[in-house]
Every structure is written in C-alpha cells, then in structure tokens.
PDB file of N, CA and C in Angstrom:
ATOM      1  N   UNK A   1       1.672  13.078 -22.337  1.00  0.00           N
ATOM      2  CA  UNK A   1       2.300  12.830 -21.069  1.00  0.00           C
ATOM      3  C   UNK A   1       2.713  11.358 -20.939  1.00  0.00           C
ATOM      4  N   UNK A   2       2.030  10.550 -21.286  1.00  0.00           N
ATOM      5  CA  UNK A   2       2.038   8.782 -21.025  1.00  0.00           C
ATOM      6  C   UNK A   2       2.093   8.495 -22.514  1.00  0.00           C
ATOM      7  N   UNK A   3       2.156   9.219 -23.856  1.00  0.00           N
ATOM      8  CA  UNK A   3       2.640   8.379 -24.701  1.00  0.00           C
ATOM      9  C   UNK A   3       1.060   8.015 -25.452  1.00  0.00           C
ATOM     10  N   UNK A   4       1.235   7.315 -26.210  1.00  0.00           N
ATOM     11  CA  UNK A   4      -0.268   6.503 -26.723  1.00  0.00           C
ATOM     12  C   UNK A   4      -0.302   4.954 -25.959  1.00  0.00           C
ATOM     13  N   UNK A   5      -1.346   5.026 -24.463  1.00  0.00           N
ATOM     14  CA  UNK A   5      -1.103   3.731 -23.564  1.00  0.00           C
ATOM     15  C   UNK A   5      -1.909   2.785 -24.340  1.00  0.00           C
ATOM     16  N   UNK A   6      -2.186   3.232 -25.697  1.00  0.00           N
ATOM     17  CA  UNK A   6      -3.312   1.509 -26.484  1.00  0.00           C
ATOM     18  C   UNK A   6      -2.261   0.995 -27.341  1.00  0.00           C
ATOM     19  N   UNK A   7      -0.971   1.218 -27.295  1.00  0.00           N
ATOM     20  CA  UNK A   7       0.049   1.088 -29.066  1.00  0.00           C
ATOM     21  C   UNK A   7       0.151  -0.643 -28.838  1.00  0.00           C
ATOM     22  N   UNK A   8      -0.232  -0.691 -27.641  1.00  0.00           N
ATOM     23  CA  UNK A   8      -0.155  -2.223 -27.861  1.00  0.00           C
ATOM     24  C   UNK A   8      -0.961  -2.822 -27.527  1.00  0.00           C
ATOM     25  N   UNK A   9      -2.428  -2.859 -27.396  1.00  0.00           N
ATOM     26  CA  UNK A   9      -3.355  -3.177 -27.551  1.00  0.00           C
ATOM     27  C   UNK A   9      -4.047  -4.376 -28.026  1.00  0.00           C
ATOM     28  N   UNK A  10      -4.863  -4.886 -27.667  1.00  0.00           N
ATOM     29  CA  UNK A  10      -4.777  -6.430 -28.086  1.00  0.00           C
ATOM     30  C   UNK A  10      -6.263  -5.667 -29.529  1.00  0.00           C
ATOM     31  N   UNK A  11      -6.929  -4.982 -28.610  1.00  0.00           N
ATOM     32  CA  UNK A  11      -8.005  -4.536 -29.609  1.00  0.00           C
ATOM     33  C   UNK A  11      -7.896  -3.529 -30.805  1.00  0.00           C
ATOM     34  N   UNK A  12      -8.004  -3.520 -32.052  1.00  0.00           N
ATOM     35  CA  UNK A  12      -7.942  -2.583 -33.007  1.00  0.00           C
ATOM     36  C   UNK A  12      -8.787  -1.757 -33.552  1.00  0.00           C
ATOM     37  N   UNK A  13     -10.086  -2.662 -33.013  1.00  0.00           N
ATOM     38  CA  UNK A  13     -11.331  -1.174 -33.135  1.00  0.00           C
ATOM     39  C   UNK A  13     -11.726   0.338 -32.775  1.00  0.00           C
ATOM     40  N   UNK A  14     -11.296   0.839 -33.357  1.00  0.00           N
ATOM     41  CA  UNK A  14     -11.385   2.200 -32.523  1.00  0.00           C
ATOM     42  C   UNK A  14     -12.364   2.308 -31.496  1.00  0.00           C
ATOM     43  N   UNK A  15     -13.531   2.002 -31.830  1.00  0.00           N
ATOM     44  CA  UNK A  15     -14.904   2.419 -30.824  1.00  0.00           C
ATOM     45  C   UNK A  15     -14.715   1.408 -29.721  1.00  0.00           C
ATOM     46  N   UNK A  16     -14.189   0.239 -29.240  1.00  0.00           N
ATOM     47  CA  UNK A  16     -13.449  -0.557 -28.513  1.00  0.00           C
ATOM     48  C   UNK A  16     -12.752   0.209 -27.526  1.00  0.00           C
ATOM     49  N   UNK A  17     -11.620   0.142 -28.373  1.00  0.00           N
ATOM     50  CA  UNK A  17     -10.679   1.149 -27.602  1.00  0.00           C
ATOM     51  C   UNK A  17     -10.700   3.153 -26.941  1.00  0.00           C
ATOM     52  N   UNK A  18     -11.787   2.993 -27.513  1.00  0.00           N
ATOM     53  CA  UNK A  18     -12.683   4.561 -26.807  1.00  0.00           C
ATOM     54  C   UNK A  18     -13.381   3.902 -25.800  1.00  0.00           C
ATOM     55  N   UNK A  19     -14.213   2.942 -25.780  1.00  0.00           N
ATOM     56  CA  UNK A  19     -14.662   2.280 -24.402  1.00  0.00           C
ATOM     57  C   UNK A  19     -14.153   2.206 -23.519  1.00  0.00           C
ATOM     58  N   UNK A  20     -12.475   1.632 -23.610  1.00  0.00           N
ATOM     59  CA  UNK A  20     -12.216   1.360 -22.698  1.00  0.00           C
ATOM     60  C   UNK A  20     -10.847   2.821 -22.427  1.00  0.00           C
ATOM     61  N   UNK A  21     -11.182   3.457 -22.965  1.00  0.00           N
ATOM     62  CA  UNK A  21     -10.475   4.864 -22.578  1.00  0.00           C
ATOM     63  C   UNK A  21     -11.290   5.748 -21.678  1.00  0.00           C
ATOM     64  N   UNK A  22     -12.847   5.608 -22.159  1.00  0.00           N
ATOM     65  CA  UNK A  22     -13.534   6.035 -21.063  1.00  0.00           C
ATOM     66  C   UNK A  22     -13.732   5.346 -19.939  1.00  0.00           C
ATOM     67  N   UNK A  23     -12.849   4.257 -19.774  1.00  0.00           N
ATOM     68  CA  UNK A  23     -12.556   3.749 -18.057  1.00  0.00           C
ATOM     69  C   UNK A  23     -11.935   4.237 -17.540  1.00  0.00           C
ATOM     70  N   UNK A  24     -10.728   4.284 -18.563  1.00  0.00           N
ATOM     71  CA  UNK A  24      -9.157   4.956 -17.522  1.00  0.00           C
ATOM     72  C   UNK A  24     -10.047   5.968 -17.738  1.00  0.00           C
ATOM     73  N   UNK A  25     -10.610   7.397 -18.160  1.00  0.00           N
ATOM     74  CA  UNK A  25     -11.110   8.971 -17.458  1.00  0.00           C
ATOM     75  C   UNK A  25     -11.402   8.677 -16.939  1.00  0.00           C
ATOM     76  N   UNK A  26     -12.664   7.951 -16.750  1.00  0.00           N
ATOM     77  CA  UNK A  26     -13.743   7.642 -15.458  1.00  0.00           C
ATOM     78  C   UNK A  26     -13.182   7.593 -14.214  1.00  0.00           C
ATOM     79  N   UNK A  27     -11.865   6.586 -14.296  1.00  0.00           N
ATOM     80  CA  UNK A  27     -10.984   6.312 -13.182  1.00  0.00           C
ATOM     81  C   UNK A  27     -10.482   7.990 -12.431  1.00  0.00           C
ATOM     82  N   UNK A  28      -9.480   7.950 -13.710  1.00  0.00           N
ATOM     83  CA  UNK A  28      -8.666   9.215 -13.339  1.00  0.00           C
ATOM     84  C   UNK A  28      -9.461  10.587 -12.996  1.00  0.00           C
ATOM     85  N   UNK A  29     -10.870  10.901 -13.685  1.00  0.00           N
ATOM     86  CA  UNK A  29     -12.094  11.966 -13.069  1.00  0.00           C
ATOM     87  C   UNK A  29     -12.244  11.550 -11.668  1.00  0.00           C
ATOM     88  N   UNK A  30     -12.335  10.779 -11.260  1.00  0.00           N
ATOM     89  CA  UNK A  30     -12.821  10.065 -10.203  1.00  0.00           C
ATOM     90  C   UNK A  30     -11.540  10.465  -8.847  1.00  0.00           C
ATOM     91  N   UNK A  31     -10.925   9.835  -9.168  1.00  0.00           N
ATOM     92  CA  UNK A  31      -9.381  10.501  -8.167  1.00  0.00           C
ATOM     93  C   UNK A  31      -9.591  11.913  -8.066  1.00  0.00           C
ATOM     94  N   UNK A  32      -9.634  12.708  -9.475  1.00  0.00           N
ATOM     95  CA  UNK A  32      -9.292  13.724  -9.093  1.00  0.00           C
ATOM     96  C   UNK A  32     -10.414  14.680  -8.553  1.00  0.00           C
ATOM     97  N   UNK A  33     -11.430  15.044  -8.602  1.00  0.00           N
ATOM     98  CA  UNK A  33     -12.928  14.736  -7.722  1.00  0.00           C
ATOM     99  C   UNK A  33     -12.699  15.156  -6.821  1.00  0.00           C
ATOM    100  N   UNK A  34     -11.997  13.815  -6.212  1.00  0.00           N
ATOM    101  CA  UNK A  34     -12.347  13.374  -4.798  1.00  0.00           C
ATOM    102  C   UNK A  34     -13.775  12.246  -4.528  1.00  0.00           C
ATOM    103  N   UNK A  35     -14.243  11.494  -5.542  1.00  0.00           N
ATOM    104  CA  UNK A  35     -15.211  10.793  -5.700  1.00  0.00           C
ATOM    105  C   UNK A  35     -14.876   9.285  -5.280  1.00  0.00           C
ATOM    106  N   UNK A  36     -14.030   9.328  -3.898  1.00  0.00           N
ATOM    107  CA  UNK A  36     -13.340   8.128  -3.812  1.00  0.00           C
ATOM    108  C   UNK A  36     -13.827   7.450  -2.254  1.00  0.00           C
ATOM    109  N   UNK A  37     -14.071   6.035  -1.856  1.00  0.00           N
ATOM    110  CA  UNK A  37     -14.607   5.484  -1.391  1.00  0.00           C
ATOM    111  C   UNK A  37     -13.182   4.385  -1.139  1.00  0.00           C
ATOM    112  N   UNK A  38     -13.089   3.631   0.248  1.00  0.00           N
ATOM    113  CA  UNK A  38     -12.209   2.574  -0.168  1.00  0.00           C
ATOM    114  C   UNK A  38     -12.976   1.070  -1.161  1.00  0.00           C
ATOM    115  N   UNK A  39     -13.943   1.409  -0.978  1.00  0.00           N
ATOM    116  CA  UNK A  39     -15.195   0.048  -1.828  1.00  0.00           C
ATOM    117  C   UNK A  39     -14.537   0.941  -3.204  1.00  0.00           C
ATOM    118  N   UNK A  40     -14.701   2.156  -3.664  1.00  0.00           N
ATOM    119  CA  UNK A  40     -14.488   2.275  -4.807  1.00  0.00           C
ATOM    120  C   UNK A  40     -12.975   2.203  -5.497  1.00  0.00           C
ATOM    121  N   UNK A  41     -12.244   2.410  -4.883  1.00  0.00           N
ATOM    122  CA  UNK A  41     -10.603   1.850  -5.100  1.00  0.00           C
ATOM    123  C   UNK A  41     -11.005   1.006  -5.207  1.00  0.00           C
ATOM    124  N   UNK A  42     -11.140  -0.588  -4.472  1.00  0.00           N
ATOM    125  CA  UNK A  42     -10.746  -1.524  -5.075  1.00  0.00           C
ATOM    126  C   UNK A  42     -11.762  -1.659  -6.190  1.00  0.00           C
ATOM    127  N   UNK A  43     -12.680  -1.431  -6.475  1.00  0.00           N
ATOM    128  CA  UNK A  43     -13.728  -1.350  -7.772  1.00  0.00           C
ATOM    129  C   UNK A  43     -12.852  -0.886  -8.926  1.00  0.00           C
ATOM    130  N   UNK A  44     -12.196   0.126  -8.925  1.00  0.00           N
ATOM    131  CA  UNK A  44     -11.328   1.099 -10.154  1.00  0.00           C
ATOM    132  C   UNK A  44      -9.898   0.050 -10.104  1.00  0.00           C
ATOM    133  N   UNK A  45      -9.325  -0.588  -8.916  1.00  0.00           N
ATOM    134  CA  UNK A  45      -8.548  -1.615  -9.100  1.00  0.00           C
ATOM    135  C   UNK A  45      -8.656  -2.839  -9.975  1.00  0.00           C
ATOM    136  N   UNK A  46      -9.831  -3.297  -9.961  1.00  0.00           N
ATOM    137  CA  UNK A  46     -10.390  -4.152 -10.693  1.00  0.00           C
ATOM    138  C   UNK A  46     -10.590  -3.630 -12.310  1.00  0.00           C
ATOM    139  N   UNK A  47     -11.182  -2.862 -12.401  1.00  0.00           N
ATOM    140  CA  UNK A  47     -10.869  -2.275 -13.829  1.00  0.00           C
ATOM    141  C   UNK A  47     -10.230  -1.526 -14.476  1.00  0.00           C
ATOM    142  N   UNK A  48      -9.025  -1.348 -13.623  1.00  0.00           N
ATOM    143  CA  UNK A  48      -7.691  -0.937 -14.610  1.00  0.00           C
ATOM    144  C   UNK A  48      -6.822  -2.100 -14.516  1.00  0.00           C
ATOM    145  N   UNK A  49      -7.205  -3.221 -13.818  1.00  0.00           N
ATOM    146  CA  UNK A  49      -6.359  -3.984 -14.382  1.00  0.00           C
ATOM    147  C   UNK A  49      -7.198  -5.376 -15.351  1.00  0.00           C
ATOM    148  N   UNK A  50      -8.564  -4.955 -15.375  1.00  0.00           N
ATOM    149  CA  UNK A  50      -8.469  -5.627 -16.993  1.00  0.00           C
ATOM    150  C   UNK A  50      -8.100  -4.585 -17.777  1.00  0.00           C
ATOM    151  N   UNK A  51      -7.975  -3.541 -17.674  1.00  0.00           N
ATOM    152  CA  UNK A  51      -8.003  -2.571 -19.104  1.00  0.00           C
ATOM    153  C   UNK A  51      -6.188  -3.022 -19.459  1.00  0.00           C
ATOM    154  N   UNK A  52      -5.137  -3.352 -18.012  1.00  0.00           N
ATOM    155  CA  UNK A  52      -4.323  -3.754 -18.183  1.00  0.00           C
ATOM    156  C   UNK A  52      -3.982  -5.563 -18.914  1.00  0.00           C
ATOM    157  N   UNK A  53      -4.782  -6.157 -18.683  1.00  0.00           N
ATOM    158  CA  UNK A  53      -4.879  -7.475 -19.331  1.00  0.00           C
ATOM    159  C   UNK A  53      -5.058  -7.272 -21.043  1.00  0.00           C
ATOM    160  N   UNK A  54      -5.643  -6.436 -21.249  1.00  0.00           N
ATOM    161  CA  UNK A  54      -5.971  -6.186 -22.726  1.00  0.00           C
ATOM    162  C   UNK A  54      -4.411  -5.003 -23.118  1.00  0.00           C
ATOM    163  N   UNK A  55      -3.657  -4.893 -22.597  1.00  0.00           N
ATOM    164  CA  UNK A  55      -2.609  -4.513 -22.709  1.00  0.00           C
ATOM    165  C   UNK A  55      -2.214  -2.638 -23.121  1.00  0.00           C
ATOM    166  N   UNK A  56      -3.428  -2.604 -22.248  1.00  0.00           N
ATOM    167  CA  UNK A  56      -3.631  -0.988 -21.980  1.00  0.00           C
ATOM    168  C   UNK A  56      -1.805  -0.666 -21.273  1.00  0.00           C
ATOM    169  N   UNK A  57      -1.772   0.679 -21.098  1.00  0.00           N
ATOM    170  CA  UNK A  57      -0.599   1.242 -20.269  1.00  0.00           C
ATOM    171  C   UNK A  57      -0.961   1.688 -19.424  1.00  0.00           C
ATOM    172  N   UNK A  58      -1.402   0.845 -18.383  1.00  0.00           N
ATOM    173  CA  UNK A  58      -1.896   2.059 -17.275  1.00  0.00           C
ATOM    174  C   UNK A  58      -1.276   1.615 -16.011  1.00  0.00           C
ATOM    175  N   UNK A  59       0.158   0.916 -15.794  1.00  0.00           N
ATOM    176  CA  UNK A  59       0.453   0.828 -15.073  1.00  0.00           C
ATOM    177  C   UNK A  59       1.294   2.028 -13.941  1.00  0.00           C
ATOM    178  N   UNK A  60       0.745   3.236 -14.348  1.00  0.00           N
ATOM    179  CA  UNK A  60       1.004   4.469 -13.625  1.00  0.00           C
ATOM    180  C   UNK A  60      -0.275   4.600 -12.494  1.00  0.00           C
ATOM    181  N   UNK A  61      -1.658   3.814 -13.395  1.00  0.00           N
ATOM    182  CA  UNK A  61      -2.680   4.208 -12.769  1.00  0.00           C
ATOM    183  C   UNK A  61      -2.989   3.302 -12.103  1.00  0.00           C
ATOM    184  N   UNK A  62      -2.461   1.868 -12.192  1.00  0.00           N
ATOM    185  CA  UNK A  62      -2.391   0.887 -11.341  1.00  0.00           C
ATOM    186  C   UNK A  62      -1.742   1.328  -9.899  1.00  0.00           C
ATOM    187  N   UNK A  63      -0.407   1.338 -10.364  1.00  0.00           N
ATOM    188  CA  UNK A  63       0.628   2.050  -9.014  1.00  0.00           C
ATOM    189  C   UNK A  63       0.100   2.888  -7.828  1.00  0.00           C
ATOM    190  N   UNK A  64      -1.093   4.445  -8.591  1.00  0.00           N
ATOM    191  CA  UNK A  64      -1.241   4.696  -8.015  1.00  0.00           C
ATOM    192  C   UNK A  64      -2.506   4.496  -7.237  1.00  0.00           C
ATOM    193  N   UNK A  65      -3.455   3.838  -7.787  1.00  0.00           N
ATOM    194  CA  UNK A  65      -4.997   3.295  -6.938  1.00  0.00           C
ATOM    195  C   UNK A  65      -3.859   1.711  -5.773  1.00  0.00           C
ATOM    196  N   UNK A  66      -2.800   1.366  -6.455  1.00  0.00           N
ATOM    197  CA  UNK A  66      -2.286   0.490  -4.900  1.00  0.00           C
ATOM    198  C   UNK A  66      -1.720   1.420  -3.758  1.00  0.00           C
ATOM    199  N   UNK A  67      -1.042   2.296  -4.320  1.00  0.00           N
ATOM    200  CA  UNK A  67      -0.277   3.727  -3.005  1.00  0.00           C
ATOM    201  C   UNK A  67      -1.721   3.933  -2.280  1.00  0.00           C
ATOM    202  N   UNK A  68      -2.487   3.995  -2.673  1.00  0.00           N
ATOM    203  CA  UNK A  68      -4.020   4.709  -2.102  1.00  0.00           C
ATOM    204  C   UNK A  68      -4.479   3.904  -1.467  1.00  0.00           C
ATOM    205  N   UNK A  69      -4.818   2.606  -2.017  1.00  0.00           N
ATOM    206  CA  UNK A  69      -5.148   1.222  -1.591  1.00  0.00           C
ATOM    207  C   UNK A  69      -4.484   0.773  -0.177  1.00  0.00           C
ATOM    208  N   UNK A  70      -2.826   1.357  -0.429  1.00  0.00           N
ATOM    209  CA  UNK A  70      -2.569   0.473   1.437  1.00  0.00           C
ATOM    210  C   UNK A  70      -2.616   1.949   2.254  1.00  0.00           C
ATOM    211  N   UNK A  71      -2.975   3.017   1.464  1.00  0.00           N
ATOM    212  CA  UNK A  71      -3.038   3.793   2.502  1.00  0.00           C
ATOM    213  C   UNK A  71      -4.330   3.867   3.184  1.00  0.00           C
ATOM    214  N   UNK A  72      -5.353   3.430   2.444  1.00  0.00           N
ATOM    215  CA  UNK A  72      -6.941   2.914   3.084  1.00  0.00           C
ATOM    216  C   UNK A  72      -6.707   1.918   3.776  1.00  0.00           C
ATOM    217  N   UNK A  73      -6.023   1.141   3.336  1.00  0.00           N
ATOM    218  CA  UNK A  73      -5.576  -0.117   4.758  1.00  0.00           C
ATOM    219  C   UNK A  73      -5.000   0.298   6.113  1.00  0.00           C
ATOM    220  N   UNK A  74      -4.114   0.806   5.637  1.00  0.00           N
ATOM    221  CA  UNK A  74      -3.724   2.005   6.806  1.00  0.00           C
ATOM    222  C   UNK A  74      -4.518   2.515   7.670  1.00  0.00           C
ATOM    223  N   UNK A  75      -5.567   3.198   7.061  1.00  0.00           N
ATOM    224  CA  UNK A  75      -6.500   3.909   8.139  1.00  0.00           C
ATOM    225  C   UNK A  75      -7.422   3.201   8.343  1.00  0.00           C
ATOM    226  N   UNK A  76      -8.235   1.904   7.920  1.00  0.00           N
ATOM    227  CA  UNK A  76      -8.453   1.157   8.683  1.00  0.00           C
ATOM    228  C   UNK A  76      -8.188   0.270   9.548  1.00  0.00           C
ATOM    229  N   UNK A  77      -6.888  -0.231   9.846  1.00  0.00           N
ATOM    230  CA  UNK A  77      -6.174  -0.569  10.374  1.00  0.00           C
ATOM    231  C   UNK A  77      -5.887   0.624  12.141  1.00  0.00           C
ATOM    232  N   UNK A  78      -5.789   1.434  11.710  1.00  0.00           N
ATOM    233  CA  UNK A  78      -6.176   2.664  12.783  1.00  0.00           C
ATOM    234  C   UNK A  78      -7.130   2.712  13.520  1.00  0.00           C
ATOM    235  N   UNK A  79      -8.271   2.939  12.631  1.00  0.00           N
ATOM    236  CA  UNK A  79      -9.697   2.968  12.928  1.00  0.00           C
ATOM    237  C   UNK A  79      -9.441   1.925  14.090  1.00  0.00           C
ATOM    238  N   UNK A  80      -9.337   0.834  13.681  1.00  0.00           N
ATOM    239  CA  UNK A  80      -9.771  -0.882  14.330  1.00  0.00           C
ATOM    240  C   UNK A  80      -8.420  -0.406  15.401  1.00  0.00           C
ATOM    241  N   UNK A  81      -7.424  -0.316  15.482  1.00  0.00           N
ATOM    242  CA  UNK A  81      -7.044   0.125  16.848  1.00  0.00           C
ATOM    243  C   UNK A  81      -7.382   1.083  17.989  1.00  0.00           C
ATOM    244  N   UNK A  82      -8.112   2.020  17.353  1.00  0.00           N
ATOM    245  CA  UNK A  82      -9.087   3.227  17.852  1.00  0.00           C
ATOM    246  C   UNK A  82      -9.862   2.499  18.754  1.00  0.00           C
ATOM    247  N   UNK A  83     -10.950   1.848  18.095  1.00  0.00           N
ATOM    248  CA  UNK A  83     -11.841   0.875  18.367  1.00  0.00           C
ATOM    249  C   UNK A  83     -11.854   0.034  19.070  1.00  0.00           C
ATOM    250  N   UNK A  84     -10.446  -0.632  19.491  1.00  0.00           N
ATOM    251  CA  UNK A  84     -10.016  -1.559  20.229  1.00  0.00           C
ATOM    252  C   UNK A  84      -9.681  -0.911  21.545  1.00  0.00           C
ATOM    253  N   UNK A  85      -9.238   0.154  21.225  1.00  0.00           N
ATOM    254  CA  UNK A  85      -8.895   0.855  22.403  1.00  0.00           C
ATOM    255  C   UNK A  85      -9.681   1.495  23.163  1.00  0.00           C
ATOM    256  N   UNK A  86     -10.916   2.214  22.431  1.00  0.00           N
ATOM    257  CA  UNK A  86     -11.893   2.362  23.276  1.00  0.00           C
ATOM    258  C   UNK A  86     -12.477   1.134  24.207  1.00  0.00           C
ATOM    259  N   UNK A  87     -12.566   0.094  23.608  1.00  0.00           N
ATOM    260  CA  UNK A  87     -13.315  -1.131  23.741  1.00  0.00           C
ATOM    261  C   UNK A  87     -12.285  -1.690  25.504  1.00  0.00           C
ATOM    262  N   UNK A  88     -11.052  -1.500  25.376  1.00  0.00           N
ATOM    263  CA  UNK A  88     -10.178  -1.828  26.432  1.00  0.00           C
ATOM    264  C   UNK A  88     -10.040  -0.962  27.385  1.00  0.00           C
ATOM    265  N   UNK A  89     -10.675   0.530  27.499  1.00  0.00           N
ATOM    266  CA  UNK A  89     -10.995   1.145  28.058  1.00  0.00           C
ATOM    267  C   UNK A  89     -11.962   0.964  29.136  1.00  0.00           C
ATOM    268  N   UNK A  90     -13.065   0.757  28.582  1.00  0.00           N
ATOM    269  CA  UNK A  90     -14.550   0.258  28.979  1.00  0.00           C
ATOM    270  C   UNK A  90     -14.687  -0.603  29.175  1.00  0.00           C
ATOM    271  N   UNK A  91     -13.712  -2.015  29.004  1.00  0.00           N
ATOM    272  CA  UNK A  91     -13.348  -2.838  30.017  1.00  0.00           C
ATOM    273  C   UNK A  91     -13.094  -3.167  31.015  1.00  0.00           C
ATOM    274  N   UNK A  92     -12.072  -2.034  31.145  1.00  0.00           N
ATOM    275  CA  UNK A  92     -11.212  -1.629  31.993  1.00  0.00           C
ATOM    276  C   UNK A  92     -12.114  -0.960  33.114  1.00  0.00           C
ATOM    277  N   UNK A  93     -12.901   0.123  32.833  1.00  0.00           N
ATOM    278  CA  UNK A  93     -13.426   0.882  33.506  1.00  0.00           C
ATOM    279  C   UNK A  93     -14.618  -0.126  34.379  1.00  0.00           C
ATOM    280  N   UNK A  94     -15.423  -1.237  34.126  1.00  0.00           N
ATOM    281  CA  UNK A  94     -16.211  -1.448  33.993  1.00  0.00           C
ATOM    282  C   UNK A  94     -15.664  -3.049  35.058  1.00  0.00           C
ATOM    283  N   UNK A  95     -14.332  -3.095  34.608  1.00  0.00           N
ATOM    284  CA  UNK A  95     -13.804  -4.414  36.049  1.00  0.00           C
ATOM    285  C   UNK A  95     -13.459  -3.080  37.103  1.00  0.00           C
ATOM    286  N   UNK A  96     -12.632  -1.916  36.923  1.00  0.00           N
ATOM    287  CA  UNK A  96     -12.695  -1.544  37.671  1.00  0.00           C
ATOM    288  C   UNK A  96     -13.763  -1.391  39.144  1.00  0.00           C
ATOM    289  N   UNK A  97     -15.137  -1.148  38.032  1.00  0.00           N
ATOM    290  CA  UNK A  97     -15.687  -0.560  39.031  1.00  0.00           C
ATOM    291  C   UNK A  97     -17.135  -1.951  39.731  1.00  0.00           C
ATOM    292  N   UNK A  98     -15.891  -3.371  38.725  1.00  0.00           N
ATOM    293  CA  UNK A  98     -16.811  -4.410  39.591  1.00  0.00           C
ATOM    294  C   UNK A  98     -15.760  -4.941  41.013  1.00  0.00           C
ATOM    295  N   UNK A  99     -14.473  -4.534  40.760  1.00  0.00           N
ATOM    296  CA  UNK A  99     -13.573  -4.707  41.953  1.00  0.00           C
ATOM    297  C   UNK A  99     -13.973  -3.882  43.307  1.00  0.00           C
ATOM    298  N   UNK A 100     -14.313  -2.711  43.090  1.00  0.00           N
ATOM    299  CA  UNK A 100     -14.615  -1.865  43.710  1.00  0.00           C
ATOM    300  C   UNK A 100     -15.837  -1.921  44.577  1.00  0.00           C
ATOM    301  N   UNK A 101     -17.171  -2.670  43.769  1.00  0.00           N
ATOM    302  CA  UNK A 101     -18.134  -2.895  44.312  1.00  0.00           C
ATOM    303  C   UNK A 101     -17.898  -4.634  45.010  1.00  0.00           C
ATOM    304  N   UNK A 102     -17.292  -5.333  44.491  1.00  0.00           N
ATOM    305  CA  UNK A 102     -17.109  -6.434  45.193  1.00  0.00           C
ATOM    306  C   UNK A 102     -15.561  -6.344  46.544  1.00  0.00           C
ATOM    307  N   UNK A 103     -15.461  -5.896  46.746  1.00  0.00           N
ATOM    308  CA  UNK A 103     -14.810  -4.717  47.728  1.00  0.00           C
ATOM    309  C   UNK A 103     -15.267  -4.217  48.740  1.00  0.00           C
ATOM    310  N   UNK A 104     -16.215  -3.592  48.359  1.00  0.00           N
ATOM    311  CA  UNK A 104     -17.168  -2.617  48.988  1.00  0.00           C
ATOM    312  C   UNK A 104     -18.551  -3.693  49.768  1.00  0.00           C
ATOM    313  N   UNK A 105     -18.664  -4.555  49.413  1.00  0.00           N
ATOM    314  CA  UNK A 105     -19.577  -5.844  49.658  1.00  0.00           C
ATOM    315  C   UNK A 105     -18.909  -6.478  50.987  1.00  0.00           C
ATOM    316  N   UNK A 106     -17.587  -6.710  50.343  1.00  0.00           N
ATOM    317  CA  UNK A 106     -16.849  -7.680  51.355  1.00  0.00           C
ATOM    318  C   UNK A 106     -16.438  -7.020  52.854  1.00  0.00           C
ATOM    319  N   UNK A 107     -16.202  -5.829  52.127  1.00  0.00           N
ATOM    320  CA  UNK A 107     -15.662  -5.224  53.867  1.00  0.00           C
ATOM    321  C   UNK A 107     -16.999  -4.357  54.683  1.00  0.00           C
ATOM    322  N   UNK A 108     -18.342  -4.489  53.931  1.00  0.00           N
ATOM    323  CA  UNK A 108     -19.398  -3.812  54.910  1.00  0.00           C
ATOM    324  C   UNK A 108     -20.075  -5.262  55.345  1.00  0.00           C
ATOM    325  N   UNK A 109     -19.709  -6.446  55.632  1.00  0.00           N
ATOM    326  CA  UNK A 109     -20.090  -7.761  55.660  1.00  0.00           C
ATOM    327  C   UNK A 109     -19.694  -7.858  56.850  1.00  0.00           C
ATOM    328  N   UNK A 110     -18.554  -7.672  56.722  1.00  0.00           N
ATOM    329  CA  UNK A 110     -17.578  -7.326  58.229  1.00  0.00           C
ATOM    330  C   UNK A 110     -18.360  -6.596  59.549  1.00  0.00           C
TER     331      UNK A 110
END
C-alpha cells in the first residue's frame, strides 16, 4: 500500500529497522483499536516523528495523528466553552439573585 517506507533509511540493520516498524504498528494498532487518549496522540506524535527523522515514510501517519490532533483541540476548545458557559450562567444566576435580595432589603427599610 505505502511502498517499502525504510528504502531510505538512515539504519541498515534489519533488527533496527523491525524496532522501529514495531512503532509505526504499535501506532497504527493503536488508532485502529480505538486505544486513543489526546495525552496519547501527542505521545504517538512524538514517535512517528523520530521514526520520521531517521527517514522512515510515515508521513501519511504523521498527517493523520495531526487531522486528529486539531480535532482534540477542537473538542477541547468546546469543552472550555461549555465550561465557561456554565460558569457565566451561575454568575449570572447568583448576581441575579444578589440584586434581588439587595432590592428586597432596600424597599422593606422603607
């Protein structure tokens, strides 16, 4: 499908280059799973791109742990507006109901 991604390889040892083939599976088992965490994206980010420094081909598998990557940004980014919004809610609710009682103070004073 991808060709032989070691043909250019900085390493020539076979048992080397099986090491670091069992990263990219590890990676790619891992996606496909569902064994995914946003802590663990950027973890599998980090080691496909040394496997890319050593001049692996895995810039398919790069591409796609970044598509994934801002889409975890994405939903935290959500989350934290969620969050904010509850938070401005209960603010809200909470001057409301100090207007109300300082209100309620002022005109039984009367």
């Amino acid at each position: 499908m991808y060709g032989d991604v070691a043909v250019n390889c900085h390493y020539k040892s076979l048992s080397f280059r099986a090491s670091l083939f069992d990263i990219v599976c590890n990676v790619v088992w891992r996606l496909k799973t569902g064994d995914v965490v946003s802590t663990s994206i950027n973890d599998m980010r980090i080691f496909v791109s040394a496997e890319a420094k050593v001049k692996l081909d895995v810039t398919w598998l790069q591409q796609y742990l970044d598509d994934i990557s801002e889409e975890g940004d994405m939903e935290k980014k959500l989350s934290d507006l969620t969050e904010l919004g509850k938070t401005t809610m209960l603010v809200s609710i909470a001057t409301e109901k100090d207007i109300l009682e300082r209100n309620r103070k002022v005109f039984t004073e009367d």
